[in-house]
N, C-alpha and C. Protein backbone atom coordinates (compact mmCIF):
# COMPACT_ATOMS: atom_id res chain seq x y z
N UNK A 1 112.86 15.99 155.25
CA UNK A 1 114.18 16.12 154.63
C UNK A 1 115.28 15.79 155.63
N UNK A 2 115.10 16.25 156.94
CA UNK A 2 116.18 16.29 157.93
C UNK A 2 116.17 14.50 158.38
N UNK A 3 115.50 13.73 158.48
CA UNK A 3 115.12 12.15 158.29
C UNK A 3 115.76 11.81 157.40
N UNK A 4 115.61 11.99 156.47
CA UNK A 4 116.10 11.46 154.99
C UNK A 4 117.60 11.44 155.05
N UNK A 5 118.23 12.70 155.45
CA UNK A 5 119.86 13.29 155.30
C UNK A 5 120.26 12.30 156.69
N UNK A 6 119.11 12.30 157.64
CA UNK A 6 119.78 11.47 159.10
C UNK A 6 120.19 9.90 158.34
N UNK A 7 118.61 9.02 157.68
CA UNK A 7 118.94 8.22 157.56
C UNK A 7 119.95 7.46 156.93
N UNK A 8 120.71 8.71 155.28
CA UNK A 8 121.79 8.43 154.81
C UNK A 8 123.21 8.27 155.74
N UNK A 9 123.29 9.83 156.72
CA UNK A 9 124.39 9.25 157.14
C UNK A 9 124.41 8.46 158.12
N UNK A 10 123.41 7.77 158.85
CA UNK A 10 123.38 6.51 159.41
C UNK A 10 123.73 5.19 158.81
N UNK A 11 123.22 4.79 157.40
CA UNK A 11 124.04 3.99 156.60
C UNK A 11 125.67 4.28 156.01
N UNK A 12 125.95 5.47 156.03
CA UNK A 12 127.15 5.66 155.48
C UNK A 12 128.41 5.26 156.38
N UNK A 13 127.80 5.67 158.06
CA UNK A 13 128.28 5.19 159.32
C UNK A 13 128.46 3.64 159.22
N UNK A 14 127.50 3.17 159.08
CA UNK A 14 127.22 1.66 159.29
C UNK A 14 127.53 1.00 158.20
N UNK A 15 127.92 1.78 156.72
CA UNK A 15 128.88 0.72 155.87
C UNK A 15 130.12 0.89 155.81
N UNK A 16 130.73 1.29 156.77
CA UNK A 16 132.31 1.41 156.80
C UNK A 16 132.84 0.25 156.92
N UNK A 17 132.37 -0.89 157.19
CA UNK A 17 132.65 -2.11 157.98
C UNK A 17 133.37 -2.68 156.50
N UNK A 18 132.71 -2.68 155.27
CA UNK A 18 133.42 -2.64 153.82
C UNK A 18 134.19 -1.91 153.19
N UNK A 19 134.76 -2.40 152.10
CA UNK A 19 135.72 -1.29 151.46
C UNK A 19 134.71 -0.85 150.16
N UNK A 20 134.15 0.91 150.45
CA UNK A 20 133.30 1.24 149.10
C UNK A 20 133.88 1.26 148.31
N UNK A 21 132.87 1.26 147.26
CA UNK A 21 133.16 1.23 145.68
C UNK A 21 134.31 2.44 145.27
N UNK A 22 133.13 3.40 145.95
CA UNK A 22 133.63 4.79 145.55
C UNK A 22 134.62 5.04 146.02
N UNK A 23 135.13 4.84 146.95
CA UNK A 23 136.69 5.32 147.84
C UNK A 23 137.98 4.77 146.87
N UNK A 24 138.70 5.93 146.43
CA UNK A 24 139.41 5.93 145.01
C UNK A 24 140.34 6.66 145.57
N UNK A 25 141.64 6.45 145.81
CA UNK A 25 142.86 7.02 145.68
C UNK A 25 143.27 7.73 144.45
N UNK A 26 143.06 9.03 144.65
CA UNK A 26 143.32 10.06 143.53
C UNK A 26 144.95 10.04 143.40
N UNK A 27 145.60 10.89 142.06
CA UNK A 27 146.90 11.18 142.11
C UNK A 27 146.93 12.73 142.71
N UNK A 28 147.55 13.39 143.58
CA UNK A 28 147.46 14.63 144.15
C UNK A 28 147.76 15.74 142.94
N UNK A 29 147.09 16.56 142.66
CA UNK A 29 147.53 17.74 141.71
C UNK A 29 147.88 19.23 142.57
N UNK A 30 149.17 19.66 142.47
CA UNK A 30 149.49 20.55 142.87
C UNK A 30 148.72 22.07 142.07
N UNK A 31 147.80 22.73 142.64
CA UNK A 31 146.91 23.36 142.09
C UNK A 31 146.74 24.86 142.86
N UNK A 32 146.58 25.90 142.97
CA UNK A 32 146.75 26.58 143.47
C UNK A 32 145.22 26.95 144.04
N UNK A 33 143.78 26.44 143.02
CA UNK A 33 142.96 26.33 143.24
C UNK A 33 142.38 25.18 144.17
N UNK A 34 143.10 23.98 144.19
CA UNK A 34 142.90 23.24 144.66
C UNK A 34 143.32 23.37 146.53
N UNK A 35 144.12 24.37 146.72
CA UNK A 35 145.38 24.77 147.72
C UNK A 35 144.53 25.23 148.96
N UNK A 36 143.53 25.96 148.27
CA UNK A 36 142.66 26.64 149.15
C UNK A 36 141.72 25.85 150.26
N UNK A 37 141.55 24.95 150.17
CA UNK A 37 140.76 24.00 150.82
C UNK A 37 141.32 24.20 152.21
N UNK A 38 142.51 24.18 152.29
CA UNK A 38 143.17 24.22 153.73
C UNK A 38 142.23 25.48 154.27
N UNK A 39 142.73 26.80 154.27
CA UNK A 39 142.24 28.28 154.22
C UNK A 39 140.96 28.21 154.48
N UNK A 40 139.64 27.37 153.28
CA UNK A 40 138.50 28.24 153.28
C UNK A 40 137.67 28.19 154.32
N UNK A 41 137.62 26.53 155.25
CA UNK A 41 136.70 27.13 156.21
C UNK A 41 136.86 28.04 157.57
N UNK A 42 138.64 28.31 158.04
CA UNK A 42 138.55 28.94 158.53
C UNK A 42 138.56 30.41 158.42
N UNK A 43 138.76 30.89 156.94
CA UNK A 43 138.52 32.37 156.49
C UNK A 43 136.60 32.35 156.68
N UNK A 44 135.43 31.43 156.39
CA UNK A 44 134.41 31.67 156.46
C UNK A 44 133.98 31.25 158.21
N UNK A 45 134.71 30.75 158.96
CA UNK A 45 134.29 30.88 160.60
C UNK A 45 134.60 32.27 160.84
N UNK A 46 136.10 32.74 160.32
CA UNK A 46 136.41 34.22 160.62
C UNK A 46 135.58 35.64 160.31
N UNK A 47 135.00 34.93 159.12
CA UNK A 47 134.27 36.35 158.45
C UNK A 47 132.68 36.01 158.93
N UNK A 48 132.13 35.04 159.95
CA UNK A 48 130.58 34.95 160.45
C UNK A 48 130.77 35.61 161.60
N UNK A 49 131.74 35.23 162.40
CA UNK A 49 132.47 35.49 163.57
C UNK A 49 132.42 37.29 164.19
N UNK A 50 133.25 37.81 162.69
CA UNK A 50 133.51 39.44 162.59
C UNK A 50 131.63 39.71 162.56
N UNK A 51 130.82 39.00 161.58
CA UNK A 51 129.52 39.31 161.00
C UNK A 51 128.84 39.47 162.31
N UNK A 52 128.88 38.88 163.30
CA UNK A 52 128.53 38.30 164.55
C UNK A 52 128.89 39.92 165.62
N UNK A 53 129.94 39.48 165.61
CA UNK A 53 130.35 41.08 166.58
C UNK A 53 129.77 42.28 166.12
N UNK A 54 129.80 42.26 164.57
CA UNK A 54 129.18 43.70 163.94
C UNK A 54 127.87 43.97 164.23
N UNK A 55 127.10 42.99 164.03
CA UNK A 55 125.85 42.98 164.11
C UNK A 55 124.95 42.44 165.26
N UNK A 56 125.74 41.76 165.98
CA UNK A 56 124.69 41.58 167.37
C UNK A 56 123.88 40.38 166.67
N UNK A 57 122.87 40.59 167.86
CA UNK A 57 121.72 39.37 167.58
C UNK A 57 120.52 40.22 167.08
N UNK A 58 120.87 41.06 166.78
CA UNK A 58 119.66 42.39 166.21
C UNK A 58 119.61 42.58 164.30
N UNK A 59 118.74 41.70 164.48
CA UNK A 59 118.29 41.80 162.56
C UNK A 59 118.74 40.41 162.28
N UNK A 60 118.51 40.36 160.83
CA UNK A 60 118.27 38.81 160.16
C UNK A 60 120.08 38.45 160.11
N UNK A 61 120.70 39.46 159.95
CA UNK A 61 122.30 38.64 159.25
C UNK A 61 122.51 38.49 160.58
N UNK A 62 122.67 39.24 161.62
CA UNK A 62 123.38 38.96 162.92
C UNK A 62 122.55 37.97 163.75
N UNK A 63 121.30 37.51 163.53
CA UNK A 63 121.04 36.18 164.20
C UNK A 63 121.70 35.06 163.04
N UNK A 64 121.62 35.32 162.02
CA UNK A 64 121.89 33.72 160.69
C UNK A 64 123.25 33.98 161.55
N UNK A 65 123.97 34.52 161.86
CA UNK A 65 125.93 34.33 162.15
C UNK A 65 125.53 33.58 162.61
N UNK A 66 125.38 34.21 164.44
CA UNK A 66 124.95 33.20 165.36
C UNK A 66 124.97 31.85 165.69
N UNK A 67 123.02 31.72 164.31
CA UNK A 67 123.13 30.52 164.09
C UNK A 67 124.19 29.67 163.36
N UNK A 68 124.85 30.25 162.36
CA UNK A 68 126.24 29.80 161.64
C UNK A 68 126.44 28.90 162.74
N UNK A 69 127.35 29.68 163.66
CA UNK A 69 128.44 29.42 164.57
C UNK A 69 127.99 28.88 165.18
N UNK A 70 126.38 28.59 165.43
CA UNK A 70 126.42 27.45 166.58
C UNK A 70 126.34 26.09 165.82
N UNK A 71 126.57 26.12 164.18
CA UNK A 71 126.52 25.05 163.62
C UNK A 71 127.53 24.43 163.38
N UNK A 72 128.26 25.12 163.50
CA UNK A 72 129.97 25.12 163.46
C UNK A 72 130.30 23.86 164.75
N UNK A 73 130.35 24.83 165.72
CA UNK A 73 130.03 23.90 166.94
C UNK A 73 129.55 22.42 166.86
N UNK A 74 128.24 22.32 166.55
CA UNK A 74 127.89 20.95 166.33
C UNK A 74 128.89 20.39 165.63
N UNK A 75 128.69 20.55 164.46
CA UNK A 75 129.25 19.45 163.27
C UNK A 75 131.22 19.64 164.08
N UNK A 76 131.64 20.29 164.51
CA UNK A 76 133.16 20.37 165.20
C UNK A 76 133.03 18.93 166.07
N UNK A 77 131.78 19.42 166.68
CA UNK A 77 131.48 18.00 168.40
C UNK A 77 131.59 16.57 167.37
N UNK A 78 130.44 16.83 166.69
CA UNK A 78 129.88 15.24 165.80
C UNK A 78 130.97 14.87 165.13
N UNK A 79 131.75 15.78 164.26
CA UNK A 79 133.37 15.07 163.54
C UNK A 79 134.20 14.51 164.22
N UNK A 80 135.02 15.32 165.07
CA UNK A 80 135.45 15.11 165.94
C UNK A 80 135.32 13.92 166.91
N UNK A 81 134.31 13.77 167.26
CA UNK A 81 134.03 12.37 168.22
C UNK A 81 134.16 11.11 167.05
N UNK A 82 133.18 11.50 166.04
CA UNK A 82 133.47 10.61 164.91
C UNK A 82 134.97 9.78 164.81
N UNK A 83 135.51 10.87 164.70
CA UNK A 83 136.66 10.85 163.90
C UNK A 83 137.62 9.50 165.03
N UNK A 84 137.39 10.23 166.51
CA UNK A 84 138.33 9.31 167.69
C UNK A 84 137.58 7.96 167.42
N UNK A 85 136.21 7.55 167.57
CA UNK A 85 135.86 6.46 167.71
C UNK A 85 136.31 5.72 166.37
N UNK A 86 136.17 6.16 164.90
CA UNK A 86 136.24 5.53 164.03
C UNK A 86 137.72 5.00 163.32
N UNK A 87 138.28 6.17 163.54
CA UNK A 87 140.31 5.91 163.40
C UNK A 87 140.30 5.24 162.28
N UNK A 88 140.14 6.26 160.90
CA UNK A 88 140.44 5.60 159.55
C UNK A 88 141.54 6.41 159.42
N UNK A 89 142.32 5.37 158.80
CA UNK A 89 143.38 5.98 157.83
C UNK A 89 142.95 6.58 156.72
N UNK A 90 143.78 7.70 156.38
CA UNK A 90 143.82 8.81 155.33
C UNK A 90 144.53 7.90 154.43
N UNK A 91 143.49 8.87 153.14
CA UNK A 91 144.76 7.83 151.92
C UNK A 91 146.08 8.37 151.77
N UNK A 92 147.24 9.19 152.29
CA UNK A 92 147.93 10.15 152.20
C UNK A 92 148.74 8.55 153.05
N UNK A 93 148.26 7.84 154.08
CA UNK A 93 148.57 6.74 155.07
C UNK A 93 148.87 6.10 154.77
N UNK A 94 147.60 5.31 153.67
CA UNK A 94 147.06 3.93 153.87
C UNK A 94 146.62 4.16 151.73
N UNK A 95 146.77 2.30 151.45
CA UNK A 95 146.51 2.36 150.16
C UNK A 95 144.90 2.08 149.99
N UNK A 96 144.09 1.41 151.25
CA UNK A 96 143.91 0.60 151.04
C UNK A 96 142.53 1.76 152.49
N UNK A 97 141.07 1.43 151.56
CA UNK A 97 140.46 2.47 152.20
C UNK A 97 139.16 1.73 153.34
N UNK A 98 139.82 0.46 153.51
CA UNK A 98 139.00 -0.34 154.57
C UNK A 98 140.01 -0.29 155.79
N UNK A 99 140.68 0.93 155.88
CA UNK A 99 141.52 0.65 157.38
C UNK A 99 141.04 1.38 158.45
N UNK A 100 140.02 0.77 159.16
CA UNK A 100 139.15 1.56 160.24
C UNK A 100 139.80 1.09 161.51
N UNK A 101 139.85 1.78 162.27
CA UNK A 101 140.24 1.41 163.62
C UNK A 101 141.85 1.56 163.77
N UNK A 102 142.68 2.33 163.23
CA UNK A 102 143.42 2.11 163.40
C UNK A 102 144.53 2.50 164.56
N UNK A 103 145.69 2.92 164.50
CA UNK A 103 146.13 3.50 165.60
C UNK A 103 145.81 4.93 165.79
N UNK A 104 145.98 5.41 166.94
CA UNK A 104 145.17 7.03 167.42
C UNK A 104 146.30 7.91 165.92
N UNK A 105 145.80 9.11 166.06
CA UNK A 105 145.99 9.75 165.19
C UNK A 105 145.61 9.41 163.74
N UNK A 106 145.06 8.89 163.60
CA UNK A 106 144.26 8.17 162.50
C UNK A 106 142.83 9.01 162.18
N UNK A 107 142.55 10.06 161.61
CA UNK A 107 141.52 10.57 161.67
C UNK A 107 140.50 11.37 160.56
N UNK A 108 140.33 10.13 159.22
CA UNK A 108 140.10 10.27 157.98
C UNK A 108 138.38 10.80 158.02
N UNK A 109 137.57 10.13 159.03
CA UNK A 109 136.52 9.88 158.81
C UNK A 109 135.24 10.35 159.55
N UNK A 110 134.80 11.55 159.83
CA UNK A 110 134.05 12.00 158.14
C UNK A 110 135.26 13.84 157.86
N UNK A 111 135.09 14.35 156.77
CA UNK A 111 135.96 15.60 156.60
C UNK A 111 135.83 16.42 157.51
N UNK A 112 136.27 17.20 158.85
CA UNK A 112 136.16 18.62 159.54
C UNK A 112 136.32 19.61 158.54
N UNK A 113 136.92 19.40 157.41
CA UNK A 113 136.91 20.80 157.09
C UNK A 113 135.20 20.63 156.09
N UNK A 114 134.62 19.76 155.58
CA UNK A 114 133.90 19.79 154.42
C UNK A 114 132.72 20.23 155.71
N UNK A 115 132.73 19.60 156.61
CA UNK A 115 131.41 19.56 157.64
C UNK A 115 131.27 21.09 158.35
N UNK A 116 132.40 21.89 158.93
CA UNK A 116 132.40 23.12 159.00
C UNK A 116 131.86 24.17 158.17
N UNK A 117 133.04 23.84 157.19
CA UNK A 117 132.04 24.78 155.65
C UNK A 117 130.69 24.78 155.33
N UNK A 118 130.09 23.79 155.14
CA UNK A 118 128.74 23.18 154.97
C UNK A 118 127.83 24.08 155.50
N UNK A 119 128.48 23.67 157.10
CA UNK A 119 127.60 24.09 158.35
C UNK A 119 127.24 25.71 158.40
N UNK A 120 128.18 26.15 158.05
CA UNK A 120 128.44 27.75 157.76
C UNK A 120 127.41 28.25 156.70
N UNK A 121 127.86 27.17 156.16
CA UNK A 121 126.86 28.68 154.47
C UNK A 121 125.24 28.07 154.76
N UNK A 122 124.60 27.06 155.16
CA UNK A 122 123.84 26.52 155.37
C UNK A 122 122.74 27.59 156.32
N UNK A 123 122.57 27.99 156.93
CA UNK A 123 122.00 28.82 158.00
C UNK A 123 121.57 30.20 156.76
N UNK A 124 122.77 30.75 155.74
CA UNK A 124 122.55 31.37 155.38
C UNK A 124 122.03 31.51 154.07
N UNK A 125 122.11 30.55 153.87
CA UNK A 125 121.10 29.33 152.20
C UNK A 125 119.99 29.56 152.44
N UNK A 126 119.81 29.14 153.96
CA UNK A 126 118.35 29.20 154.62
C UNK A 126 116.93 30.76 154.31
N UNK A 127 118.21 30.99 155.28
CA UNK A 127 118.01 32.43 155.68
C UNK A 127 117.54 33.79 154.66
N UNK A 128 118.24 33.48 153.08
CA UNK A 128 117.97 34.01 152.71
C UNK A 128 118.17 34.10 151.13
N UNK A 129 117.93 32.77 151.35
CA UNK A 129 117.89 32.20 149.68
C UNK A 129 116.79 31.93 148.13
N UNK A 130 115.63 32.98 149.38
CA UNK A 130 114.55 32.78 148.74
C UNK A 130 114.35 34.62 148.23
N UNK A 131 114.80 35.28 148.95
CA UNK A 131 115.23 37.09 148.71
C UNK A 131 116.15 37.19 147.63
N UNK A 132 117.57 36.66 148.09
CA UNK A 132 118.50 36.26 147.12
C UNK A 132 119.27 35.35 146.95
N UNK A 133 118.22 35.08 145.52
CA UNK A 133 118.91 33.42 145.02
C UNK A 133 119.78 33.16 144.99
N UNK A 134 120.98 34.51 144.75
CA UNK A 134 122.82 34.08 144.13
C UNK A 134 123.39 33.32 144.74
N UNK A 135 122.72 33.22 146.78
CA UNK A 135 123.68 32.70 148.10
C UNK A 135 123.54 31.43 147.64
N UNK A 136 122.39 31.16 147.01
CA UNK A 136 122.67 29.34 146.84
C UNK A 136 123.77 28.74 145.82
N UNK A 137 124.39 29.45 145.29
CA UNK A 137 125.94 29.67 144.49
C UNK A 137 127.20 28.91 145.71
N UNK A 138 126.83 29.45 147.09
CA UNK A 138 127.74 29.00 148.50
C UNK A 138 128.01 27.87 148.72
N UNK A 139 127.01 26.93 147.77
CA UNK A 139 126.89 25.37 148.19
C UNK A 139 128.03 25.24 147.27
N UNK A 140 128.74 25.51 146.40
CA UNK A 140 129.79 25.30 145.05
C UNK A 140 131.54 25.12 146.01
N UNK A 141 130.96 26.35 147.48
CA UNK A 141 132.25 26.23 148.12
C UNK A 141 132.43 24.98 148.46
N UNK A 142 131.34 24.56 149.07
CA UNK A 142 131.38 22.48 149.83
C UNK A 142 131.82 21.66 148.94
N UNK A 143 131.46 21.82 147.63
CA UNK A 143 131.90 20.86 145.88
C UNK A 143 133.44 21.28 146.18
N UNK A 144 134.39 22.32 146.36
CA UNK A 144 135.16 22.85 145.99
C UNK A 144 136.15 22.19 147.37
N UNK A 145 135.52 22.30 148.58
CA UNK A 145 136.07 21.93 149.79
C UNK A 145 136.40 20.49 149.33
N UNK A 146 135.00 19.36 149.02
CA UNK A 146 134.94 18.09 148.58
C UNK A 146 136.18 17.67 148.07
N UNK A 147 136.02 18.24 146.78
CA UNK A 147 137.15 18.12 145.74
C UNK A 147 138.78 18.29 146.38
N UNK A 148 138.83 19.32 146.77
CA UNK A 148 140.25 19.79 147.33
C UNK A 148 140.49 18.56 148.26
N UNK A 149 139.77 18.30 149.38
CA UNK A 149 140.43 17.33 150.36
C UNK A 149 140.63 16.26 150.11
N UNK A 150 139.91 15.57 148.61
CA UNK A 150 140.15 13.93 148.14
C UNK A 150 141.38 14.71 147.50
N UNK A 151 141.65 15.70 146.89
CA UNK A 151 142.77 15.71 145.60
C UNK A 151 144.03 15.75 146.77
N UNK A 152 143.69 16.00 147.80
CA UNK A 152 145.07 16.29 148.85
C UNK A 152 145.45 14.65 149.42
N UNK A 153 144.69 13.90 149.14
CA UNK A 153 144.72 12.48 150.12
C UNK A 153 144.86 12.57 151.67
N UNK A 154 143.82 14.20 151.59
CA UNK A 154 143.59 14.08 153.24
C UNK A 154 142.35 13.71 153.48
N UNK A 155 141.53 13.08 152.72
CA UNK A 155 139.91 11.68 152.85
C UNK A 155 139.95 10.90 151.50
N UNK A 156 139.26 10.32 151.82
CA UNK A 156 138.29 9.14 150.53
C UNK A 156 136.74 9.96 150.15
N UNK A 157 136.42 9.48 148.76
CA UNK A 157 135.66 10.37 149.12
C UNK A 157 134.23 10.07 149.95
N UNK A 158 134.38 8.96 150.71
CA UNK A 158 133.41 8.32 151.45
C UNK A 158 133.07 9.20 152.80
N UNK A 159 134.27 9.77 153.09
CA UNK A 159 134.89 11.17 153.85
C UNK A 159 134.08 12.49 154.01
N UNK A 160 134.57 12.78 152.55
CA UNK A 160 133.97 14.21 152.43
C UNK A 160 132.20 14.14 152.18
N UNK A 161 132.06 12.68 151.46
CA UNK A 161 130.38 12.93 151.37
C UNK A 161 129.74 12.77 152.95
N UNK A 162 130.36 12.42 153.37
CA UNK A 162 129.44 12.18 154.93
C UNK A 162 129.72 13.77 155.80
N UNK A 163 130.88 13.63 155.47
CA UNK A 163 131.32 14.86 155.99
C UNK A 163 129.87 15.89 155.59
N UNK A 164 129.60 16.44 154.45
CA UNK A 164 128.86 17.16 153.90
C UNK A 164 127.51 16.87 154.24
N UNK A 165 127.00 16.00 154.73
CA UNK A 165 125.78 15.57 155.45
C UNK A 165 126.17 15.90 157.05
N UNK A 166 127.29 15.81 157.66
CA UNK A 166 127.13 16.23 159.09
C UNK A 166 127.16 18.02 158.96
N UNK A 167 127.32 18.78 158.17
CA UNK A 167 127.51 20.17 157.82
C UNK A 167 125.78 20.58 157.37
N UNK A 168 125.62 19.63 156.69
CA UNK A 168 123.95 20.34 156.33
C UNK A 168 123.14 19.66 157.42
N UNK A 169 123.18 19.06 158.13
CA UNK A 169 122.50 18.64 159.33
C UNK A 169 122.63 19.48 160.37
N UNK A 170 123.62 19.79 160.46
CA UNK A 170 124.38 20.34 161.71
C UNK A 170 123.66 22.28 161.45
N UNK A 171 123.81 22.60 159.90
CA UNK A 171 123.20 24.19 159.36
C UNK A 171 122.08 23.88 159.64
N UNK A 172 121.39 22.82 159.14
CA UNK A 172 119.08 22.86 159.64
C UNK A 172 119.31 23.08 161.18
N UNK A 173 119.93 22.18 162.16
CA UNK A 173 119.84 21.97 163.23
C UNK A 173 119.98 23.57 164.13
N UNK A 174 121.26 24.14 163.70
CA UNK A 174 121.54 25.62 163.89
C UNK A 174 120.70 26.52 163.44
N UNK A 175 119.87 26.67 162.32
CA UNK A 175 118.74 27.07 161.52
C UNK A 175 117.63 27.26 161.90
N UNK A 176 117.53 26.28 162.76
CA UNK A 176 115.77 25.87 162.87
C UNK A 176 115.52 26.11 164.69
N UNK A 177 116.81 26.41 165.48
CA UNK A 177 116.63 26.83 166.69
C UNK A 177 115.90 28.46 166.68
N UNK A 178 114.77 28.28 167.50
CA UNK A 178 114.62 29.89 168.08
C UNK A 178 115.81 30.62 168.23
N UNK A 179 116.75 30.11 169.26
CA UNK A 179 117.29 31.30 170.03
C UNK A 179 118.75 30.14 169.25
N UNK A 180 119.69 30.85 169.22
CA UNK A 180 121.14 30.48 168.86
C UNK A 180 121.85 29.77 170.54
N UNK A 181 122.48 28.90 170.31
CA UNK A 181 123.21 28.55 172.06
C UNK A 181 123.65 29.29 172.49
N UNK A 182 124.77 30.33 171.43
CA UNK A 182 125.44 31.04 172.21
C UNK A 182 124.70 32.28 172.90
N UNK A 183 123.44 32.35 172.83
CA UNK A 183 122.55 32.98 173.82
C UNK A 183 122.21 32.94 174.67
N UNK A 184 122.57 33.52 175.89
CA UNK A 184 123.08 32.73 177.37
C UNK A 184 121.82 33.57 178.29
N UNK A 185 121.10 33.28 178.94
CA UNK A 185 120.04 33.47 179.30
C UNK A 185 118.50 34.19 178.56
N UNK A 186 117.95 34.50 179.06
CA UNK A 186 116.37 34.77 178.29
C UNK A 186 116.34 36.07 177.86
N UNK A 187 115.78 36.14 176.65
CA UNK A 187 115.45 37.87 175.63
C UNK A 187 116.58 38.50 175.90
N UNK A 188 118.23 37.64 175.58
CA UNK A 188 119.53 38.14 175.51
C UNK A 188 119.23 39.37 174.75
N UNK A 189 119.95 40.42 174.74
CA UNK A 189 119.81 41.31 173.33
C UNK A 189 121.82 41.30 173.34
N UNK A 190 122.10 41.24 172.35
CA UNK A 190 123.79 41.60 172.37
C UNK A 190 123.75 42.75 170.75
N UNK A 191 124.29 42.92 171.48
CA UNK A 191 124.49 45.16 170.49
C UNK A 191 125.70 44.43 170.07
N UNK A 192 125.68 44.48 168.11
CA UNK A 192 127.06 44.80 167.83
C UNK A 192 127.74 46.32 167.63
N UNK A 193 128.69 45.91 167.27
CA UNK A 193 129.60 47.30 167.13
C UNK A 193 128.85 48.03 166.08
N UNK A 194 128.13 47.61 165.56
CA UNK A 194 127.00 48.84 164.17
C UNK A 194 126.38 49.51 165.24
N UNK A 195 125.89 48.90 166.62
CA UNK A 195 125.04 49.68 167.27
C UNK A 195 125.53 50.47 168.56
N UNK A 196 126.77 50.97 168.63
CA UNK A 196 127.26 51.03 169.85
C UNK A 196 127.27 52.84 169.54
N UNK A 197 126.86 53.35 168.83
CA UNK A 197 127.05 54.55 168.54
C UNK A 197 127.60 55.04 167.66
């Protein structure tokens, strides 16, 4: 599976060089639902973050944070670099969704916010989606992230779908480590505040 998701966004990388089909300049709808997109992934870094301190690396939710956050991390590094080398104009910019390379501050391509989010609920899809099914409901936030950032003309949606492949790459990758990074030498134990007395 993790092949499969690599090899898509390796082509999705490598057809930028065209203008896709799919990359559609929406009309912006002022929405209050739509509004949230800004907000949601850093209210869900904030609330793994708190999950993280509470709970330590002791039991299943306080390692899935962890791992969250070290997925966070990734997909932050991988956008981010993305984003400098590739310098697309936003449609908010540009009419016209073959404008790669452009001048610095130019930084359409792939979504930080869709790839964060992703990355976040992903670890915990994982983690514990087979106990309880409802968490796989979390993936609706990434549809919702998707949606919001084309309706803002802050991506195409060539954007947010790649985006959403560096977020579920980035959650297996965080997922599937033994030990989380932010675990800084061997048989760390870190006590959250549930355990401090």
């Amino acid at each position: 599976m993790i092949r499969k998701l690599f090899l898509i966004f390796i082509l999705s990388v490598t057809s930028f060089a065209y203008e896709l089909p799919i990359d559609k300049k929406v009309e912006k709808q002022k929405n209050f639902v739509y509004a949230l997109h800004y907000q949601m992934p850093n209210m869900l870094i904030g609330a793994t973050l708190m999950t993280a301190i509470y709970y330590g690396n002791i039991g299943r939710i306080g390692v899935t944070a962890y791992k969250a956050l070290d997925a966070v991390i990734v997909s932050s590094i991988v956008t981010t670099s993305t984003k400098h080398l590739t310098r697309r104009k936003r449609p908010r910019h540009s009419e016209n969704s073959d404008s790669w390379f452009q001048a610095l501050g130019s930084h359409s391509f792939p979504s930080g916010h869709t790839s964060s989010l992703t990355s976040i609920i992903v670890p915990f899809m994982m983690e514990f989606g087979k106990t309880h099914p409802w968490i796989m409901f979390a993936s609706l936030l990434t549809m919702h992230q998707m949606v919001g950032r084309v309706n803002a003309n802050a991506h195409w949606q060539s954007d947010v779908i790649v985006g959403m492949i560096v977020g579920i790459l980035s959650g297996l990758y965080g997922y599937r480590r033994k030990r989380p990074i932010l675990f800084f030498g061997k048989n760390k134990i870190i006590y959250g505040l549930k355990y401090r007395g």
